[in-house]
Protein backbone atom coordinates (compact mmCIF):
# COMPACT_ATOMS: atom_id res chain seq x y z
CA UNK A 1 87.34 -62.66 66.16
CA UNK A 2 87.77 -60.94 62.58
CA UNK A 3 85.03 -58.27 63.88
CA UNK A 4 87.02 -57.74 66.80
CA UNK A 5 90.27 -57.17 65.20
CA UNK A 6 88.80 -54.66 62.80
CA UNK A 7 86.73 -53.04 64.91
CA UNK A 8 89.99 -52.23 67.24
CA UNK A 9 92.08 -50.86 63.91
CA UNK A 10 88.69 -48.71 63.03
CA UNK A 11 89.17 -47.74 67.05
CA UNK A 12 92.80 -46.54 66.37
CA UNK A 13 91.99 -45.09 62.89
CA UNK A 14 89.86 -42.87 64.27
CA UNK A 15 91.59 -41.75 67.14
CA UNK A 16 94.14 -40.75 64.85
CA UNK A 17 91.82 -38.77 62.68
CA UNK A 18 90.89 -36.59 65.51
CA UNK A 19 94.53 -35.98 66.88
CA UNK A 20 95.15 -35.01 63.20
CA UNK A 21 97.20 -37.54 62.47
CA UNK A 22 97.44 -39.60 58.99
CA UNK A 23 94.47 -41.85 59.09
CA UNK A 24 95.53 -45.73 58.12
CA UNK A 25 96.71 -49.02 58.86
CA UNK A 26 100.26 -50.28 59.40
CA UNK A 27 101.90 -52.76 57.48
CA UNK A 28 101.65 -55.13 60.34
CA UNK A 29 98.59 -54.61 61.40
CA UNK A 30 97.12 -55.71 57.49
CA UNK A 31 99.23 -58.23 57.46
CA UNK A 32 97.42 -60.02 60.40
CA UNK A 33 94.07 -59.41 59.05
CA UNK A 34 95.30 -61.61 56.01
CA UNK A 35 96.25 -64.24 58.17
CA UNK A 36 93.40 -64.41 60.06
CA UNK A 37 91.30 -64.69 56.73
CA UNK A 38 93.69 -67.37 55.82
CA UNK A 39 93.27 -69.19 58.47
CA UNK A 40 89.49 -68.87 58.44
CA UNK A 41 89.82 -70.24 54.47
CA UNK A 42 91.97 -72.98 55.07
CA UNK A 43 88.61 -74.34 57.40
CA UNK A 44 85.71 -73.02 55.21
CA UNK A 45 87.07 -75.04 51.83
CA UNK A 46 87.49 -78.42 52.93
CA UNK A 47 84.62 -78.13 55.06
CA UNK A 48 82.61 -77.18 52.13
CA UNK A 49 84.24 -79.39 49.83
CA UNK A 50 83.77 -82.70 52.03
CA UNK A 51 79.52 -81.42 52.16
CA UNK A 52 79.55 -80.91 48.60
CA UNK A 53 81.19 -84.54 48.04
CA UNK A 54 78.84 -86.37 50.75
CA UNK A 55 76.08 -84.93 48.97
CA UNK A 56 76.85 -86.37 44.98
CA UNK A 57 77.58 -89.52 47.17
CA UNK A 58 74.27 -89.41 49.08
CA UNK A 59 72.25 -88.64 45.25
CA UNK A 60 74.04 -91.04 43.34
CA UNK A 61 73.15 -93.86 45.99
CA UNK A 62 69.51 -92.95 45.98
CA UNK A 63 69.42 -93.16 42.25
CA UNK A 64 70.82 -96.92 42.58
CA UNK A 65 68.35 -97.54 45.42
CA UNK A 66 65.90 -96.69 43.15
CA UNK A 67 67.08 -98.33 39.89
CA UNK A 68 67.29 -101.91 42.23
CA UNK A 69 63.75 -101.93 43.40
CA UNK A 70 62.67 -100.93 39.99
CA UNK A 71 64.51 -104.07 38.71
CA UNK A 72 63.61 -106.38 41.60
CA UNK A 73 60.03 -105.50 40.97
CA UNK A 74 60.96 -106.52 36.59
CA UNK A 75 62.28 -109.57 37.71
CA UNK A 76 59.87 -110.66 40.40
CA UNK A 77 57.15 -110.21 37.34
CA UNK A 78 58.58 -111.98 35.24
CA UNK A 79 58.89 -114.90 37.25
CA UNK A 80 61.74 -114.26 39.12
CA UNK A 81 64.04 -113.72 36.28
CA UNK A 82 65.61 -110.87 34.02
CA UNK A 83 65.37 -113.21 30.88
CA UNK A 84 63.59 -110.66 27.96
CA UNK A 85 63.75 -107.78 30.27
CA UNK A 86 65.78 -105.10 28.58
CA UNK A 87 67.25 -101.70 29.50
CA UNK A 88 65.89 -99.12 27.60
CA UNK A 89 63.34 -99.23 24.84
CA UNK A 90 59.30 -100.84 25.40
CA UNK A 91 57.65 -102.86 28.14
CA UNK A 92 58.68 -104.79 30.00
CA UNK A 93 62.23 -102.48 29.78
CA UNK A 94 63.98 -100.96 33.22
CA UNK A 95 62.65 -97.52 31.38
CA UNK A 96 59.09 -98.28 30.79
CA UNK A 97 59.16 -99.51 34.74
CA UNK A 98 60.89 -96.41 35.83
CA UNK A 99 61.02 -93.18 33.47
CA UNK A 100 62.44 -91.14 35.93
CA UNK A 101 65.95 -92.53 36.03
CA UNK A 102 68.12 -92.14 32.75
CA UNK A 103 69.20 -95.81 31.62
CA UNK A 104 71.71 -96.57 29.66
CA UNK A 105 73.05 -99.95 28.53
CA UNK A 106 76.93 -98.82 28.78
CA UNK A 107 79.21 -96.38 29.73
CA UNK A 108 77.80 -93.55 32.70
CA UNK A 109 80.31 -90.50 33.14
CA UNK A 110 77.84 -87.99 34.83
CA UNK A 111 76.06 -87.32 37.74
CA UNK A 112 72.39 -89.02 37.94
CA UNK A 113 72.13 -91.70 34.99
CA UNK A 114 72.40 -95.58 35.88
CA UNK A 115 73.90 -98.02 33.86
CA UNK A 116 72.56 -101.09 33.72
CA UNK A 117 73.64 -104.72 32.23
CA UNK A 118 71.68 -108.06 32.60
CA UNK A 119 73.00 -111.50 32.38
CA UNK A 120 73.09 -113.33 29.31
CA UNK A 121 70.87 -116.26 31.27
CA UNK A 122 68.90 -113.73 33.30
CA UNK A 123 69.39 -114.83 36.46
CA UNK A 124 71.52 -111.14 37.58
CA UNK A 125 71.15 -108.04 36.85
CA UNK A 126 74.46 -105.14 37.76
CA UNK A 127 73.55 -101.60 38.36
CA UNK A 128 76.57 -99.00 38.27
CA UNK A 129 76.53 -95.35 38.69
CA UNK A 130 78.83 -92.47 38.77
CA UNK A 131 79.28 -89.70 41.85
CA UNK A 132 81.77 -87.08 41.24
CA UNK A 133 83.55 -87.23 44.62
CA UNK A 134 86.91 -88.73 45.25
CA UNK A 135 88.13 -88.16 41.43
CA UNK A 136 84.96 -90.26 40.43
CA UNK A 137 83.46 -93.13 42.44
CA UNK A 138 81.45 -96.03 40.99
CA UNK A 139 78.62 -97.21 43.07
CA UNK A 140 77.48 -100.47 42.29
CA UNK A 141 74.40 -103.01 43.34
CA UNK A 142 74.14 -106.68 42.09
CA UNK A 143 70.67 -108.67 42.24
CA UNK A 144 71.50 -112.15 41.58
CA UNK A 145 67.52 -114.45 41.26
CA UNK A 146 69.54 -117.45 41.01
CA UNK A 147 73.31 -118.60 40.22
CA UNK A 148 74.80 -116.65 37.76
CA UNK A 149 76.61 -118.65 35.16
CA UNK A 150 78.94 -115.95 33.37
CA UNK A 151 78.00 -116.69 29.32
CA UNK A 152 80.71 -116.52 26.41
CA UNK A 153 78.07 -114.87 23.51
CA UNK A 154 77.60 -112.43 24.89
CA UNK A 155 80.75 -112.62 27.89
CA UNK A 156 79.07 -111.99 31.25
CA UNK A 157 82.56 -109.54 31.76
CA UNK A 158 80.78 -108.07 35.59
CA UNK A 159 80.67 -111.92 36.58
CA UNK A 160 84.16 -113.33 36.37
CA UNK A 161 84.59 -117.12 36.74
CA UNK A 162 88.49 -116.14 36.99
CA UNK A 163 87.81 -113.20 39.23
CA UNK A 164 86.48 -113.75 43.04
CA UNK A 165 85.17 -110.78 44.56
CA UNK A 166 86.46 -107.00 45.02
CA UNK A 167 87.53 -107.82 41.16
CA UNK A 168 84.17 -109.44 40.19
CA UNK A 169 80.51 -109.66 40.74
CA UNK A 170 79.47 -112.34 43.34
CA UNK A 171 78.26 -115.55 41.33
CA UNK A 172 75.85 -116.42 44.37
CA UNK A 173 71.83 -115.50 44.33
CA UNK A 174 71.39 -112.51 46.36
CA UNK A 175 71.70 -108.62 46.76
CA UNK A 176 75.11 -106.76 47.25
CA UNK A 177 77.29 -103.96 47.18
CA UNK A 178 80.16 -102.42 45.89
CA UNK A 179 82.33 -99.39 45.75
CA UNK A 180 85.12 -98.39 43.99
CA UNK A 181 87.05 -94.71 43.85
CA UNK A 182 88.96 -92.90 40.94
CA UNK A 183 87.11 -93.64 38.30
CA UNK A 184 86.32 -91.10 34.94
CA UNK A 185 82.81 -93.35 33.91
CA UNK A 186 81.41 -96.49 35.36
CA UNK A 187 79.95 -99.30 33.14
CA UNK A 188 78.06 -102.15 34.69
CA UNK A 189 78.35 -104.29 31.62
CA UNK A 190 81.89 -104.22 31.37
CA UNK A 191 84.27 -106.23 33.75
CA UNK A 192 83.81 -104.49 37.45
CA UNK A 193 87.09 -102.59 38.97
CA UNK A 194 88.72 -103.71 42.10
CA UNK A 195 85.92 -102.90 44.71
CA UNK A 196 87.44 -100.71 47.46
CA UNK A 197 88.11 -102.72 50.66
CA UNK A 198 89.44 -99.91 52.34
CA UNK A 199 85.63 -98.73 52.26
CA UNK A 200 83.39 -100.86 51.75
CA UNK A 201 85.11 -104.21 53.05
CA UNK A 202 84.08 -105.26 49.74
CA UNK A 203 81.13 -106.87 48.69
CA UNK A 204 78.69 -105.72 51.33
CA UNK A 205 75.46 -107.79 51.80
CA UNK A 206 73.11 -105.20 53.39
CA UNK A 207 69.51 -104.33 52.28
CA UNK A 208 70.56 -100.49 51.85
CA UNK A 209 72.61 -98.80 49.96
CA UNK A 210 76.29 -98.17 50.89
CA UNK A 211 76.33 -95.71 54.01
C-alpha cells in the first residue's frame, strides 16, 4: 500500500518536472503518508512487543523445567528426599547436579537464574524464576516427596499452614505450578505471592511447565 502511494506522488512529481512546474509534494498529500506509517506502527509494536514477551516467558519456563528434573533426579538419589541437599556450593548441591543454570538461594531479579529453597524437613523443594514480561512475572514449580510440614527454625515461609493455595505452596506430595504477574524479583524461599488465577487457575498439576 505505502509503495503504492509513493510511487503515485513520484508519478505526479515527475510529471510536474517535465511541464516545468515546481517539483514537490503538497501538504496533504505528506500528511497521508504519515498516517499511513502510523497506522502501520501502531500494528508493528505490539506485535513485536507481545513476541518479544512470549519469548522471556517461553526461556524462563525452560530454565525451571530444567532446574525441576535436576532436583527430582537430587532427591530421587538421595532416597527420595531433599534432606542435606543444598543449593549452591559441593556435591550433592542443585549446582554440582546442574552447572549450567545459575542458583541462588534468595532473591532472582533477572532473566535466566533460578532461585531455589528446600524445606527445613526435606520433603519439598520450591523453584522460582523471573521473566521480564508483564512488569515481571514469577514462574514457579513445587516438588513435594512427601507432606510438607512448614518448620518454625528455619520458617518454611513458601508453605503456609495459614495460607491455602494461590497464597501458598500446596502442603500435599506432588508436582505443581504457579504463576504470578507484576513482580520486580521472585524468591522461592520467601512466602509465595498470590498465584494468578486469572492465568493459571492456580496451582496447576500438569507434568509440563506452564503453557
Amino acid at each position: 500500500m505505502l509503495s503504492s502511494v509513493m510511487q503515485r506522488l513520484n508519478d505526479r512529481r515527475d510529471g510536474a518536472a517535465d511541464l516545468g512546474e515546481d517539483a514537490g509534494f503538497t501538504l496533504i498529500e505528506l500528511m497521508v503518508v504519515l498516517l499511513i506509517l502510523a497506522i502501520l506502527l501502531a500494528i508493528a509494536i505490539p506485535t513485536f512487543l507481545g513476541v518479544t514477551g512470549g519469548a522471556n516467558d517461553r526461556a524462563a519456563q525452560s530454565n525451571l523445567n530444567t532446574a525441576l528434573t535436576t532436583a527430582k533426579a537430587a532427591a530421587a538419589n538421595n532416597n527420595q528426599s531433599y534432606s542435606g541437599i543444598g543449593v549452591t556450593g559441593a556435591a550433592p548441591s542443585l549446582a554440582a547436579n546442574e552447572p549450567s543454570i545459575s542458583w541462588v538461594a534468595g532473591s532472582v531479579s533477572t532473566q535466566g537464574p533460578v532461585s531455589a529453597y528446600i524445606a527445613s524437613a526435606g520433603a519439598g523443594i520450591v523453584l522460582a524464576t523471573w521473566s521480564k514480561n508483564n512488569g515481571g512475572t514469577c514462574f514457579f514449580a513445587v516438588d513435594n516427596q512427601a507432606t510438607v510440614v512448614p518448620g518454625t527454625s528455619p520458617l518454611d515461609l513458601a508453605w503456609q499452614t495459614t495460607g491455602t493455595p494461590p497464597n501458598s505452596a500446596p502442603l500435599t506430595a506432588g508436582t505443581v505450578y504457579g504463576e504470578s504477574q507484576g513482580h520486580t524479583s521472585c524468591n522461592a524461599a520467601a512466602a509465595i505471592p498470590a498465584i494468578d488465577t486469572a492465568e493459571t487457575g492456580g496451582w496447576v498439576q500438569q507434568t509440563s511447565a506452564l503453557k
